[in-house]
Protein backbone atom coordinates (compact mmCIF):
# COMPACT_ATOMS: atom_id res chain seq x y z
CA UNK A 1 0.00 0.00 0.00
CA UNK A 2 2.92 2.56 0.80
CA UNK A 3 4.75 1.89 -2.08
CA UNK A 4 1.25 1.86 -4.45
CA UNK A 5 0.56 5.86 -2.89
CA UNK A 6 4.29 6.02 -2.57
CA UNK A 7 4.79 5.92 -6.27
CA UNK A 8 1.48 8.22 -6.55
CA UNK A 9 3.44 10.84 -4.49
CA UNK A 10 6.71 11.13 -6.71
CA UNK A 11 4.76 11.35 -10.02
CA UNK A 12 3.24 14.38 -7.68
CA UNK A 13 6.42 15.78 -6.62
CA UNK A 14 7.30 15.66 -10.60
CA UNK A 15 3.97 18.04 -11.78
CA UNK A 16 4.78 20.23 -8.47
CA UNK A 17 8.72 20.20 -9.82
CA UNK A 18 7.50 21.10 -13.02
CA UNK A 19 5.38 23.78 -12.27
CA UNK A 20 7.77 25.52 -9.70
CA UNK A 21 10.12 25.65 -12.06
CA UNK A 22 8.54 26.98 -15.03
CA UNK A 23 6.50 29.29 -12.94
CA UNK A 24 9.83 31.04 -11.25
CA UNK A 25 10.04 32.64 -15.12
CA UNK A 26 7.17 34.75 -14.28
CA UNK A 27 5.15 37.38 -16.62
CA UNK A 28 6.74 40.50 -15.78
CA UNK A 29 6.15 44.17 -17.29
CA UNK A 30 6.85 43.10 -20.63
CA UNK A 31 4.58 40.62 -21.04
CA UNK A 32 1.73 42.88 -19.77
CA UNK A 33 2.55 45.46 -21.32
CA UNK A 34 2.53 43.57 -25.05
CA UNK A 35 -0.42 43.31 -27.37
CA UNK A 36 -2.34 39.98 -26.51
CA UNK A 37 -5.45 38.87 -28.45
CA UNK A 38 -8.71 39.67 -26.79
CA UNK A 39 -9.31 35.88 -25.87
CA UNK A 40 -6.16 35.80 -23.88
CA UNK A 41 -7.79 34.06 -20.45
CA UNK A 42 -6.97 35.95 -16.97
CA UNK A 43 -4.11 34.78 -14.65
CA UNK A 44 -6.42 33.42 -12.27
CA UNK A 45 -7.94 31.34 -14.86
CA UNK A 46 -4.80 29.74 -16.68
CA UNK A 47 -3.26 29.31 -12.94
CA UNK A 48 -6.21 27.26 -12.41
CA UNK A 49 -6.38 25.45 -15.28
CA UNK A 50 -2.48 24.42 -14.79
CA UNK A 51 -3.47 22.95 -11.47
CA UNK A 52 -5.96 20.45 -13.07
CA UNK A 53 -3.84 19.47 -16.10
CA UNK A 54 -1.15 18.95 -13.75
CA UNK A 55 -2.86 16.37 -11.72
CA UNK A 56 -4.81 14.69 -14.25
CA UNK A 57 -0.91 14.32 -16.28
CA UNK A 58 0.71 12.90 -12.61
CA UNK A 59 -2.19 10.50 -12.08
CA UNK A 60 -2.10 9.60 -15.83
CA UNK A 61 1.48 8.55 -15.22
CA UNK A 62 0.97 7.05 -12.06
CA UNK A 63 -1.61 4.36 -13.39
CA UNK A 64 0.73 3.71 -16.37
CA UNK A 65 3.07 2.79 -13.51
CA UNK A 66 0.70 0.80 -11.90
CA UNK A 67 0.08 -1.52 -14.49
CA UNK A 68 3.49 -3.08 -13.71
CA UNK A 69 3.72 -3.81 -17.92
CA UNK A 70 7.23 -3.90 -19.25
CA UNK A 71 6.99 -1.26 -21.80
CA UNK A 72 5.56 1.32 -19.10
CA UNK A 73 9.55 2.67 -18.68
CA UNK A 74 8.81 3.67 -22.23
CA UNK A 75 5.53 5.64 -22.25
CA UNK A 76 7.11 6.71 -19.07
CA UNK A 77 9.84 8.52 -21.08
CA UNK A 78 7.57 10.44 -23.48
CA UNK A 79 5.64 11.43 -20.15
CA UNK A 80 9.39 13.16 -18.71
CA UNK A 81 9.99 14.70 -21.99
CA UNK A 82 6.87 16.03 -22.31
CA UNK A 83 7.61 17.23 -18.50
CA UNK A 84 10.76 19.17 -19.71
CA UNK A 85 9.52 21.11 -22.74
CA UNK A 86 6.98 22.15 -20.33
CA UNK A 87 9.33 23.91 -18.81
CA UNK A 88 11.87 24.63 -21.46
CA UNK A 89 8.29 26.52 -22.78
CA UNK A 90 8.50 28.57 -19.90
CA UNK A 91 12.17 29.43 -19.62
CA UNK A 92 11.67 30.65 -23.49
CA UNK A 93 8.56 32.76 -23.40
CA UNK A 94 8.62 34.43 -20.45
CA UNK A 95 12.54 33.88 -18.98
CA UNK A 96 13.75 35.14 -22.67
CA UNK A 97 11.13 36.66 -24.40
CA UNK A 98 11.31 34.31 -27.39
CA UNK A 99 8.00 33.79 -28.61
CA UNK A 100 9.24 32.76 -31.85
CA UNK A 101 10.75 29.91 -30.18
CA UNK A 102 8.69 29.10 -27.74
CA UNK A 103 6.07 28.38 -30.38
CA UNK A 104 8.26 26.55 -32.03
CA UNK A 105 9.37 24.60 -29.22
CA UNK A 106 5.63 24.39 -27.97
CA UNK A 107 4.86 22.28 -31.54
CA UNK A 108 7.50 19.86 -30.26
CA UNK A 109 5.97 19.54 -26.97
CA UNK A 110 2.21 18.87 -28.73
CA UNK A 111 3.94 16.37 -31.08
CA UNK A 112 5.62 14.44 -27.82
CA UNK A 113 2.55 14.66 -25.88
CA UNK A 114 0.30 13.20 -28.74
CA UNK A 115 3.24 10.22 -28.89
CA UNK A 116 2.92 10.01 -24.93
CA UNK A 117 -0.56 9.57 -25.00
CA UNK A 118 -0.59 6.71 -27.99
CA UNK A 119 1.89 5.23 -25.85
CA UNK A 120 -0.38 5.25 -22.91
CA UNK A 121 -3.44 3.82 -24.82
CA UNK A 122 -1.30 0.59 -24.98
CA UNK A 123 -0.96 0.42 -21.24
CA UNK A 124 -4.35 2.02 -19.73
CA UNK A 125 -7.21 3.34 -21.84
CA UNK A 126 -8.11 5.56 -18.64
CA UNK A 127 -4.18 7.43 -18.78
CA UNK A 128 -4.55 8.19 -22.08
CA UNK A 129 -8.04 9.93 -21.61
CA UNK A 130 -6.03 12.05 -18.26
CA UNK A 131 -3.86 13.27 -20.73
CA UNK A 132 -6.33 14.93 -22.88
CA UNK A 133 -7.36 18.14 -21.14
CA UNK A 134 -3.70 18.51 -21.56
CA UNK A 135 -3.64 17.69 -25.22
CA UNK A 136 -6.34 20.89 -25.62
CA UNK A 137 -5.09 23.41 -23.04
CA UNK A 138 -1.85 23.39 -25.24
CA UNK A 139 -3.52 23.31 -28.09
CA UNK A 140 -5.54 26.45 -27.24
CA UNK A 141 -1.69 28.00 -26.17
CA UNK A 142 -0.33 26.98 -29.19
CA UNK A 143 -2.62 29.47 -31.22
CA UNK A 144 -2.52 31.73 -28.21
CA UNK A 145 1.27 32.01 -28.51
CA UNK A 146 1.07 31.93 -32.69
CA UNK A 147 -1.54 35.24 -32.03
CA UNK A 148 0.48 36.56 -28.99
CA UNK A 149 3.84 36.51 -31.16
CA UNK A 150 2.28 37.47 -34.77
CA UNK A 151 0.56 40.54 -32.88
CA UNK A 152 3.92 41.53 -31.66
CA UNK A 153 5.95 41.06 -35.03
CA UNK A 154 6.59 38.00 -35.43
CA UNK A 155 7.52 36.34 -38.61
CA UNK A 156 3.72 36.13 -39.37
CA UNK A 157 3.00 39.60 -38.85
CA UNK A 158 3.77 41.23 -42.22
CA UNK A 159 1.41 38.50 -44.35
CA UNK A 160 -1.44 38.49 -41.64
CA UNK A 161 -1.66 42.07 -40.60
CA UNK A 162 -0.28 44.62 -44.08
């Protein structure tokens, strides 16, 4: 029993990692101060919605680990990837302004999460339906970022806006 919640508490500690660390590159001045689409949600809003894809993506992991299957090291891996360019999202958009980047690097992360989840649909139907609301919140940041970046001259700018 204490190593079945045990194991529930370091894929936890992980999301908790995660977010601590890509939330220490917070939006300062500049980002506030930048033109956003109308549609960009309120602070309280995407803090809140970070708190419930983070759970559902540790206990998504956690019952991949549960099924004791061979290949769940594997899916397991896509999962920590994912994990980093989570962060590595952060440390580009708002640690060094990069939106450019960060989009890019963002399309990466959607393209290892969609490979994370097929992996989990071998192992547990129910991880790969935690991982979801995931799949669509950075789906919906993806264009956010794309609008945030092209409205503040990114490469898109020019053919988009005159």
């Amino acid at each position: 029993m204490i190593a079945r919640y045990g194991s529930m508490a370091v894929f936890l500690l992980l999301v908790v990692l995660a977010a601590a660390i890509g939330g220490s590159f917070e939006a300062g001045e500049w980002y506030y101060s930048m033109n956003k689409p109308w549609w960009t949600p309120p602070a309280w809003f995407i803090a809140g919605t970070w708190v419930i894809v983070y759970l559902t993506m540790a206990l998504a992991a956690w019952q991949v680990w549960l099924t004791g299957h061979y290949s769940r090291l594997g899916a397991l891996t896509w999962w920590m990837i994912q994990l980093v360019l989570n962060v590595a999202w952060s440390w580009l958009f708002f640690g060094l302004h990069r939106l450019g980047w960060a989009w890019l690097e963002l399309s990466l992360l959607l393209a290892i999460v969609v490979l994370c989840i097929r992996a989990f649909r071998l192992l547990s139907k129910s991880s790969a339906y935690l991982m979801v609301p995931y799949l669509i919140w950075l789906i919906f940041s993806w264009v956010l970022n794309l609008v945030t970046w092209t409205l503040n001259g990114g490469i898109f700018s020019k053919v988009l806006l005159g």
